[in-house]
Protein backbone atom coordinates (compact mmCIF):
# COMPACT_ATOMS: atom_id res chain seq x y z
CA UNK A 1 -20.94 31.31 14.16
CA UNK A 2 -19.52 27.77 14.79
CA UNK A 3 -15.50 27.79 15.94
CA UNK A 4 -13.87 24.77 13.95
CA UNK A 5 -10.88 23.29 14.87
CA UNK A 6 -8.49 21.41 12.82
CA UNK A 7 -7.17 17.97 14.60
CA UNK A 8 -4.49 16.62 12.42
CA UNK A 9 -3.44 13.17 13.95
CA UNK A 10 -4.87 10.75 16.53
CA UNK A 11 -3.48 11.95 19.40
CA UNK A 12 -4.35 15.56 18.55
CA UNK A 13 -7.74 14.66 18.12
CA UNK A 14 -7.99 11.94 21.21
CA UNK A 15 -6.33 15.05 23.36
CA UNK A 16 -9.74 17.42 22.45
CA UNK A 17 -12.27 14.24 22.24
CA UNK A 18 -10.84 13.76 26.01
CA UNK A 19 -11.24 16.64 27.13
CA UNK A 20 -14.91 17.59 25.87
CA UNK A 21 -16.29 14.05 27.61
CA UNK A 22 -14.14 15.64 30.29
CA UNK A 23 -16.29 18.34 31.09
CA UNK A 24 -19.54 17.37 29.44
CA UNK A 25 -22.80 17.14 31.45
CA UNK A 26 -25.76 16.63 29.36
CA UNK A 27 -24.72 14.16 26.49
CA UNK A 28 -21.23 12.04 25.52
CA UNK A 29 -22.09 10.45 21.64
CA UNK A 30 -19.76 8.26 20.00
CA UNK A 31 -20.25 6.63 16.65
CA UNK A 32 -18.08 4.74 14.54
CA UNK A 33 -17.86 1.68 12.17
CA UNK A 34 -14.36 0.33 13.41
CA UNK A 35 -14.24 0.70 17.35
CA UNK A 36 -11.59 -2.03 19.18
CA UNK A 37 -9.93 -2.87 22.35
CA UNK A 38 -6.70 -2.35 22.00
CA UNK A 39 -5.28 1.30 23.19
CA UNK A 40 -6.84 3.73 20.67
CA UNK A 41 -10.54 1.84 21.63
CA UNK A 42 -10.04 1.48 25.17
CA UNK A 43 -8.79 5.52 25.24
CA UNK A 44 -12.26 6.49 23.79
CA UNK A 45 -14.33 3.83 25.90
CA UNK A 46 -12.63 4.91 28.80
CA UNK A 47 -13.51 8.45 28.41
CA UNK A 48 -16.95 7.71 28.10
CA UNK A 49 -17.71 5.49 31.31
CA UNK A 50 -15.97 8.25 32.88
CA UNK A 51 -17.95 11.07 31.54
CA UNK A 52 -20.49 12.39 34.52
CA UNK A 53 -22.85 13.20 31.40
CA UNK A 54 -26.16 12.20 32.01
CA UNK A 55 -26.99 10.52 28.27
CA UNK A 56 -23.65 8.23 27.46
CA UNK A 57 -24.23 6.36 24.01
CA UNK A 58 -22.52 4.53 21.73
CA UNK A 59 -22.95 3.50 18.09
CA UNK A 60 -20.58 0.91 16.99
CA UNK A 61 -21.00 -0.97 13.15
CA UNK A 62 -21.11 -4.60 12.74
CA UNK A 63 -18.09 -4.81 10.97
CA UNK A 64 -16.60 -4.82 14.59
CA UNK A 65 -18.08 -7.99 15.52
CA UNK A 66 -17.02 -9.73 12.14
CA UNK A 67 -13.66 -7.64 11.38
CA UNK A 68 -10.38 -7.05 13.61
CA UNK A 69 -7.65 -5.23 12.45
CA UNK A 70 -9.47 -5.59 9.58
CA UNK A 71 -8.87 -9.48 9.87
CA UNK A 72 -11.86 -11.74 8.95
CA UNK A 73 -13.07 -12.97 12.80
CA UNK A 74 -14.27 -16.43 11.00
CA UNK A 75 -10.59 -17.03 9.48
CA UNK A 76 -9.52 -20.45 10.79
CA UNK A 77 -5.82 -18.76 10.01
CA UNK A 78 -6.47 -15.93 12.38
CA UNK A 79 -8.26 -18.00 15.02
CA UNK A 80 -5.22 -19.80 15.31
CA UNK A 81 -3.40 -16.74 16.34
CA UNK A 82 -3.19 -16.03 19.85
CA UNK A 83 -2.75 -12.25 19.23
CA UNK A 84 -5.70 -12.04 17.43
CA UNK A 85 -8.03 -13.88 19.45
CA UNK A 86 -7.13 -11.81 22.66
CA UNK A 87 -7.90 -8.52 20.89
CA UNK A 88 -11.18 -10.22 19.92
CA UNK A 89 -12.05 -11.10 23.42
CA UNK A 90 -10.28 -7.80 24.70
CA UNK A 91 -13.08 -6.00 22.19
CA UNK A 92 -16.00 -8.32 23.31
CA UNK A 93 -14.76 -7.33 26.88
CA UNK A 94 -14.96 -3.79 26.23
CA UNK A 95 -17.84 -3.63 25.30
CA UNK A 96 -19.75 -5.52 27.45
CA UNK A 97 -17.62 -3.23 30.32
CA UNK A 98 -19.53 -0.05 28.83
CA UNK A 99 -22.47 -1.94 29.63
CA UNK A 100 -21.94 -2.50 33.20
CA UNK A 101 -21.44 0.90 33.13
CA UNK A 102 -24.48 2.59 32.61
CA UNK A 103 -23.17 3.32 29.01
CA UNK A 104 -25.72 2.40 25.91
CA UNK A 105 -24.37 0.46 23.53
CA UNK A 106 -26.32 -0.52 20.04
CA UNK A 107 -24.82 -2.05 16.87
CA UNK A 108 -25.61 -0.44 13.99
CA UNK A 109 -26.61 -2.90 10.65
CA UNK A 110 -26.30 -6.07 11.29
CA UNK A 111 -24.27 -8.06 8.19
CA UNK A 112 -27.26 -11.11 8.60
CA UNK A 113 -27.09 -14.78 7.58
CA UNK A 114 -24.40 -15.36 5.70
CA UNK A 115 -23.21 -11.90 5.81
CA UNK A 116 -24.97 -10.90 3.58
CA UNK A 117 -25.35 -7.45 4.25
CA UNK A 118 -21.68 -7.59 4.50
CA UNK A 119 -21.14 -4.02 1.68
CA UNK A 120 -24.04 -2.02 3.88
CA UNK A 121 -22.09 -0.17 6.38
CA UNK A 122 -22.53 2.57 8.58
CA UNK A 123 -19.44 4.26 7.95
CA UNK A 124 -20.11 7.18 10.25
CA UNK A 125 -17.27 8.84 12.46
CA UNK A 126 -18.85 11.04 15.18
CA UNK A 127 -18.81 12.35 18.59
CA UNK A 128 -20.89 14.75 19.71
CA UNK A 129 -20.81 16.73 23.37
CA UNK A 130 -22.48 19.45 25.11
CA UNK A 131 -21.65 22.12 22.73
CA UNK A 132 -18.81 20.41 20.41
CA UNK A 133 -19.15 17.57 17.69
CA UNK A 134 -16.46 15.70 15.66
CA UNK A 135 -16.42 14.67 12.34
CA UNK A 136 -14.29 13.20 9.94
CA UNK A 137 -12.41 9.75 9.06
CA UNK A 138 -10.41 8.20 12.46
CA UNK A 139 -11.29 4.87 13.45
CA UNK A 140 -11.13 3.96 17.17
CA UNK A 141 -8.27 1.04 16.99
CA UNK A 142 -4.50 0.91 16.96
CA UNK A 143 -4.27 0.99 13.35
CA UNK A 144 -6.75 3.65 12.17
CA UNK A 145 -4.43 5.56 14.60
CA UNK A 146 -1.66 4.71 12.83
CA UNK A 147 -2.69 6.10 9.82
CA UNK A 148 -2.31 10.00 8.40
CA UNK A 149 -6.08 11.20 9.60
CA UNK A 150 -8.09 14.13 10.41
CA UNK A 151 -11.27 15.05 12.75
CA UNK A 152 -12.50 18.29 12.62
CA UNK A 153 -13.73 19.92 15.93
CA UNK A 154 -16.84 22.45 15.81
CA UNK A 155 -17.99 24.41 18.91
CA UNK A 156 -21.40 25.41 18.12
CA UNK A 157 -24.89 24.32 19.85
CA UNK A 158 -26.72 24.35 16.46
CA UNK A 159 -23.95 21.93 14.72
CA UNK A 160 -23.97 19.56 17.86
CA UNK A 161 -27.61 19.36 17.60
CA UNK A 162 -28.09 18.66 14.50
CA UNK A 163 -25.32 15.60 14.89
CA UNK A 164 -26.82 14.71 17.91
CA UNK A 165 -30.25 14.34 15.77
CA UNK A 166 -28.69 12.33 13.64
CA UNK A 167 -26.86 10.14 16.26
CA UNK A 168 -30.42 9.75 17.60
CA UNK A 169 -32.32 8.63 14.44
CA UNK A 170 -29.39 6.30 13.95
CA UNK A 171 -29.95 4.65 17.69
CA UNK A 172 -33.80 4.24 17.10
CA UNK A 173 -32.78 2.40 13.79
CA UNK A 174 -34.20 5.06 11.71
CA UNK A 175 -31.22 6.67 9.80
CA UNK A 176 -32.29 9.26 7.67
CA UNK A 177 -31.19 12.07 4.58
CA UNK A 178 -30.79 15.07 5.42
CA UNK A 179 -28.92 18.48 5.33
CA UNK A 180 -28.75 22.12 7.13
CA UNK A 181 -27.02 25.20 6.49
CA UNK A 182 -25.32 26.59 9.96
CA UNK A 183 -23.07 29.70 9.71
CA UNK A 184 -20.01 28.80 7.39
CA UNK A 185 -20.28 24.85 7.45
CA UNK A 186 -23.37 22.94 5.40
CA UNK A 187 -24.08 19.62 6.70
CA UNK A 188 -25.08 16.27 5.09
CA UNK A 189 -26.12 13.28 6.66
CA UNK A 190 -26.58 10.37 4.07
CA UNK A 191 -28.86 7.53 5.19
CA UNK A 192 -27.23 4.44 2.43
CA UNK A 193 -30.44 4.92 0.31
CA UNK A 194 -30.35 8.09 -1.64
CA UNK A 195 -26.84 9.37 -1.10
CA UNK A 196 -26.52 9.67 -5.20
CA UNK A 197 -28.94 12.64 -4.71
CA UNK A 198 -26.93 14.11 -1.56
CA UNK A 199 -23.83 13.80 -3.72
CA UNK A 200 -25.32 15.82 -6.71
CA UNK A 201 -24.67 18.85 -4.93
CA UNK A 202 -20.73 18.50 -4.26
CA UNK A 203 -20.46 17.01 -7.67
CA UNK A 204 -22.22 20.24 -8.80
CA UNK A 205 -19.70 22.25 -6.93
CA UNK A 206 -16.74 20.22 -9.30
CA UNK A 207 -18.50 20.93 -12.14
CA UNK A 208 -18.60 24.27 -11.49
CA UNK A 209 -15.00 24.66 -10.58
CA UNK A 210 -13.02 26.90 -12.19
CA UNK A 211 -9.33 27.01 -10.99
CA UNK A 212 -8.43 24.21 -8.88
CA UNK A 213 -9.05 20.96 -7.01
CA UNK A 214 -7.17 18.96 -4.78
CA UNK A 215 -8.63 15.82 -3.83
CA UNK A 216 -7.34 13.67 -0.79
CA UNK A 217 -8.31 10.20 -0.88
CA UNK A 218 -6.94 6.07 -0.38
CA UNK A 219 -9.96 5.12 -2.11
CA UNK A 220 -10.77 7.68 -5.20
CA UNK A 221 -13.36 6.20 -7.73
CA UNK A 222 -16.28 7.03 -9.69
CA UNK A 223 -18.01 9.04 -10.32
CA UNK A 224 -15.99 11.33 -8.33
CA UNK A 225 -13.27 10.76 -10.74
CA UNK A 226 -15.66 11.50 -14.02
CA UNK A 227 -16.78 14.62 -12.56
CA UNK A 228 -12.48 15.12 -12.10
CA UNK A 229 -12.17 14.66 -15.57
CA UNK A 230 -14.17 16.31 -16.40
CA UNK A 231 -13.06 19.33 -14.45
CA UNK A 232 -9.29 18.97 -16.03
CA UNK A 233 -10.99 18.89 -19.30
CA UNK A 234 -12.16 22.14 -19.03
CA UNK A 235 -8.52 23.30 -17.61
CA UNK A 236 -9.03 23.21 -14.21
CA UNK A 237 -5.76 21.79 -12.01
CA UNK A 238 -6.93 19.10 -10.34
CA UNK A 239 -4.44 16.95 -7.76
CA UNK A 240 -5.17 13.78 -6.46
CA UNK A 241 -3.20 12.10 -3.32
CA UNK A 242 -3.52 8.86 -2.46
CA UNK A 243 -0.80 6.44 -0.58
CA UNK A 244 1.53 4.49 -2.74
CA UNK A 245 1.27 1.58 -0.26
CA UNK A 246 -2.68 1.21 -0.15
CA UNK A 247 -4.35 -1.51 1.86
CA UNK A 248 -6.77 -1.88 -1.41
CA UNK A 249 -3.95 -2.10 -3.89
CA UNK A 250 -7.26 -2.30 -6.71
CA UNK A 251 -8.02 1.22 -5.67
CA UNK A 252 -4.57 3.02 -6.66
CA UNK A 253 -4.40 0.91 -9.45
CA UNK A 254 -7.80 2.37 -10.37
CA UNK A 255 -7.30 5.83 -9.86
CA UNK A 256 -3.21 5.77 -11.71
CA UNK A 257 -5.08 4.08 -14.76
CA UNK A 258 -7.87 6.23 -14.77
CA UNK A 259 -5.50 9.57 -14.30
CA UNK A 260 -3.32 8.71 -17.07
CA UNK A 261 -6.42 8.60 -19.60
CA UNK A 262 -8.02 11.49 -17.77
CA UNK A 263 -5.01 13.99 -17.21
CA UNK A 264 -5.30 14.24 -13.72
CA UNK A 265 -2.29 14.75 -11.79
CA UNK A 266 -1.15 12.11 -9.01
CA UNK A 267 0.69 12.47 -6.25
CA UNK A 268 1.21 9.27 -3.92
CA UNK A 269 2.44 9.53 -0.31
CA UNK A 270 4.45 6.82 1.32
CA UNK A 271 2.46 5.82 4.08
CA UNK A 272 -0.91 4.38 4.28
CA UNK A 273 -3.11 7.48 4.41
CA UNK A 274 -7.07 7.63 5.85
CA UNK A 275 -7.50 11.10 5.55
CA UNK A 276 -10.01 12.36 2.98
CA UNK A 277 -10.41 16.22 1.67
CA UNK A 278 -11.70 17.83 -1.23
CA UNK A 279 -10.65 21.82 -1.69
CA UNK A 280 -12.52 23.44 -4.64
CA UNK A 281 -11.09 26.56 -5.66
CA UNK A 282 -9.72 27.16 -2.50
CA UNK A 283 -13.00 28.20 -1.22
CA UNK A 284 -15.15 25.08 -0.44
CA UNK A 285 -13.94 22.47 1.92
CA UNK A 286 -14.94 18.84 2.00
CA UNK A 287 -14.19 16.81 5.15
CA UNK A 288 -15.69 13.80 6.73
CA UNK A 289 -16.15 10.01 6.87
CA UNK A 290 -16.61 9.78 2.45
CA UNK A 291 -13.85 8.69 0.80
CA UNK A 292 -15.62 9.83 -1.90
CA UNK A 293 -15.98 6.26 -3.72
CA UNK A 294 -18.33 4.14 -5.33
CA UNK A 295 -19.50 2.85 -2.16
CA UNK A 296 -19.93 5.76 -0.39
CA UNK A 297 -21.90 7.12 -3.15
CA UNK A 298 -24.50 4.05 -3.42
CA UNK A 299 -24.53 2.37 0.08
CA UNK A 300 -23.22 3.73 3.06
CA UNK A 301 -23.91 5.83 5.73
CA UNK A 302 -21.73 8.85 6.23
CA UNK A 303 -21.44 12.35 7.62
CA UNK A 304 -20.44 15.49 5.41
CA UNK A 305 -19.36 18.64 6.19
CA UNK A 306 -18.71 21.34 3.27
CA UNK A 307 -17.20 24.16 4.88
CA UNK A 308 -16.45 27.60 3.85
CA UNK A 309 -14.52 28.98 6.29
CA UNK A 310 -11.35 31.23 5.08
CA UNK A 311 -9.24 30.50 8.37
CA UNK A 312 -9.88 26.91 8.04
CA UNK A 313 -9.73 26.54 5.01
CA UNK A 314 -5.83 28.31 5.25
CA UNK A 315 -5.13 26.15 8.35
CA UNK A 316 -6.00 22.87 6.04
CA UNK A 317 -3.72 24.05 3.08
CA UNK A 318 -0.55 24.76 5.62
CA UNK A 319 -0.80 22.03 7.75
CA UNK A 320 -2.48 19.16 5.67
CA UNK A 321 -2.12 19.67 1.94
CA UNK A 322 1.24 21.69 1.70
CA UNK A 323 3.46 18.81 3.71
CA UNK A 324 1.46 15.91 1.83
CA UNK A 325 2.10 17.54 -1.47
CA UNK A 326 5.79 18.06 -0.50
CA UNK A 327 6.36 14.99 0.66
CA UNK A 328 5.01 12.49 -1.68
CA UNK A 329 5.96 10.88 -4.34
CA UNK A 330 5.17 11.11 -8.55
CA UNK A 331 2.73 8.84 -9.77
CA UNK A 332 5.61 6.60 -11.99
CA UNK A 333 6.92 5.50 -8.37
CA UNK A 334 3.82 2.92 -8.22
CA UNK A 335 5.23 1.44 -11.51
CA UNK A 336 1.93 -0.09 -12.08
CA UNK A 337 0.65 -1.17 -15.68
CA UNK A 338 -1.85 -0.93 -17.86
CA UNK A 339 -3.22 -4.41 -17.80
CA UNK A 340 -3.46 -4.13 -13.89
CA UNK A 341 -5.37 -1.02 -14.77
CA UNK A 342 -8.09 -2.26 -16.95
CA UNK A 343 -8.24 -5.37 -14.47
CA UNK A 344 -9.29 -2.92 -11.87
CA UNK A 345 -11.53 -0.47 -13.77
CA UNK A 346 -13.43 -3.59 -14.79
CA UNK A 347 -13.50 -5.41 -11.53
CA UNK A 348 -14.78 -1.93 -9.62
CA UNK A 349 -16.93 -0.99 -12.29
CA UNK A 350 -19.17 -4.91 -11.99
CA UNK A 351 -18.84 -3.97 -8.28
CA UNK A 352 -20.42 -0.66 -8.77
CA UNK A 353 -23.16 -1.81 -10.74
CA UNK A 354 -24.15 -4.58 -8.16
CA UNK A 355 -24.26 -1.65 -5.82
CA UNK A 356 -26.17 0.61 -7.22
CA UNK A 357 -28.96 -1.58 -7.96
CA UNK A 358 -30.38 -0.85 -5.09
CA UNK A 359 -30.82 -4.11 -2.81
CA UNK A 360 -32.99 -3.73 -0.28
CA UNK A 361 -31.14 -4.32 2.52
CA UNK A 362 -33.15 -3.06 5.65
CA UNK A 363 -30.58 0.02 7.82
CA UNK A 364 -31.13 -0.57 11.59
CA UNK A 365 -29.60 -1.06 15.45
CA UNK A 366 -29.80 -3.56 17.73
CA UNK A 367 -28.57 -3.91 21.29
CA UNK A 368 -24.72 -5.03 21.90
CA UNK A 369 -24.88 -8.33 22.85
C-alpha cells in the first residue's frame, strides 16, 4: 500500500524532495509550470545536477520563458528594472547550467506567435524518484515559496510509475488522459483536451455528498462552485477558503458574490494562499496542481490525486484545515460589493466560454533553448 506523506510548507517539502534526489539511482523527474533562478529554483536545480541518477529530466512550462515573478518578460516597465532583468538572465543561466550538466531539459507548450497559446498551460507540479513521487501545487521560485502550499509525498513503486509514465508521455510531446486505482489513492492525469470528462467523476463525488465539504482554493470558480451549490442546497456544510489578499482580486470577488447567492460559507485567510484541497465528507481527499477553476477544467494540464486514506486524511484536517479555519477571517472583511460581483461573474463567465470552445491549440515539448 503506498505511504503518503503530508509536506505542509516549502521548506518541508524542499527538505524530502532533497533528500529523495539524494539517494536516487535510476530516475530524478521534475516538472513544473513556474521554475526560476532565484533560491527556491536554484535549490531544486541544484539537487538535480547533483543527483548520481542515471535518467535526470526536467519539464519546465513556457510561461517561464515569458513570465517572472509572474511579471510580463516583454514589459518595457520591467525591462527597465535591474532586479528583474538579472533574475531573467539568472533563470536563462540556470537552465542552460542543467544542460551542461548532463541534465534534459524540454519546455513544455510553447505560447507561439503572438502568444497565442498564452491560456494553454501545463500546469503540472511533479517529481518523481526511485520509489517516491510528489504532487501537489508549489512552484519552484521565491514567491510560490512564499505562499501557504502543500506537496504530498507517496512512497510506492506503482504510484511513481505511473507519474513517471506520465512525465514520459509529457517529454515525447504526447500528453495524455488517463487514470489508475493504486491502494488508497486514485490518480488522474488530465491531458488539456478532455479534462471536463476527468472532472465528472469528482464532481460526482460533490453531488453525492452528504455531510460536508471544505474546499481550499485562491481561485474557486465554476462549475466547481455550481456543483457547491448545489451541495448546500441539499444541506450539506460546505466551507470555502480562499485569501483575502488574492493576486487575482476577480477571483475572490467571484467566489464572495457567488457564495452570498449560493449560501456557501466563506472563510478568507490573510495571506496569499496556493494551496488547494477538497475534503468530501471527511472521507475523500482532493490534492494536487487544480485549483479547481474554469481553466483547469477546460485547458490545462494537471495532476490529481483523490485519496482515501484515514491517517491522511486526519493529518490534513489537524495540520492544514483546523489552523486555516481558525485563523482566517469572515467573508464581510473583503467588504466587496455587489456591482464588483456581477462585473466578475460576467467577465469569468465570457472567459469561460472562449475556453471551452475548444481551440485547437496543438500540446507539445521542445528542447530548452
Amino acid at each position: 500500500m503506498p505511504k503518503f506523506t503530508l509536506l505542509v510548507g516549502s521548506r518541508a517539502f524542499m527538505a524530502a524532495a532533497e533528500a529523495d534526489m539524494a539517494t536516487a539511482r535510476r530516475r530524478v523527474l521534475v516538472q513544473a509550470m513556474t521554475f526560476e533562478g532565484d533560491r527556491a529554483g536554484l535549490g531544486v536545480a541544484r539537487g538535480v545536477m547533483a543527483s548520481a541518477a542515471e535518467d535526470r529530466r526536467v519539464l519546465v512550462d513556457d510561461y517561464t520563458r515569458f513570465a517572472i515573478s509572474d511579471r510580463f518578460v516583454f514589459s518595457p516597465h520591467n525591462l527597465l528594472d535591474p532586479d528583474f532583468r538579472a533574475e531573467l538572465q539568472a533563470t536563462r543561466g540556470m537552465f542552460d547550467q542543467m544542460c551542461s550538466a548532463g541534465v534534459g531539459v524540454r519546455v513544455t507548450n510553447p505560447a507561439g506567435p503572438l502568444l497565442i497559446g498564452f491560456a494553454f498551460r501545463n500546469h503540472k507540479k511533479l517529481i518523481v524518484t526511485d520509489n517516491a513521487a510528489y504532487l501537489g501545487g508549489i512552484n519552484f521560485s521565491d514567491h510560490n515559496f512564499a505562499w501557504h502550499d502543500l506537496m504530498l509525498r507517496i512512497e510506492d513503486a506503482a504510484v511513481s510509475d505511473a507519474l513517471a509514465a506520465d512525465f514520459e508521455a509529457t517529454w515525447q510531446g504526447r500528453g495524455r488522459s488517463w487514470s489508475a486505482e493504486l491502494g488508497d489513492i486514485a490518480l488522474y492525469g488530465l491531458d488539456g483536451r478532455d479534462n471536463h470528462a476527468r472532472f465528472r467523476e469528482i464532481l460526482a463525488a460533490i453531488d453525492a455528498a452528504r455531510h460536508d465539504i471544505s474546499v481550499i482554493s485562491p481561485y474557486l470558480t465554476f462549475p466547481f462552485t455550481d456543483a457547491l451549490a448545489r451541495a448546500a442546497a441539499r444541506g450539506v456544510d460546505v466551507t470555502l477558503i480562499t485569501p483575502l489578499d488574492n493576486n487575482k482580486p476577480i477571483v475572490r470577488d467571484y467566489i464572495l458574490w457567488f457564495a452570498a447567492r449560493s449560501g456557501l460559507k466563506v472563510r478568507l485567510t490573510r495571506e496569499m494562499i496556493h494551496l488547494k484541497g477538497l475534503l468530501i465528507d471527511g472521507r475523500r481527499l482532493v490534492l494536487g496542481s487544480s485549483n479547481f477553476d474554469f481553466v483547469s477544467y477546460w485547458i490545462e494540464e494537471e495532476l490529481l490525486g483523490v485519496v482515501s486514506d484515514p491517517g491522511l486524511i486526519a493529518d490534513f484536517r489537524r495540520r492544514v484545515l483546523e489552523p486555516m479555519l481558525q485563523a482566517a477571517l469572515p467573508e464581510a472583511a473583503a467588504r466587496s460589493s455587489p456591482a464588483r460581483g456581477w462585473r466578475a461573474a460576467i467577465l469569468l463567465g465570457a472567459a469561460g466560454a472562449v475556453l471551452g470552445a475548444g481551440l485547437p491549440i496543438p500540446r507539445t515539448s521542445v528542447p530548452w533553448s
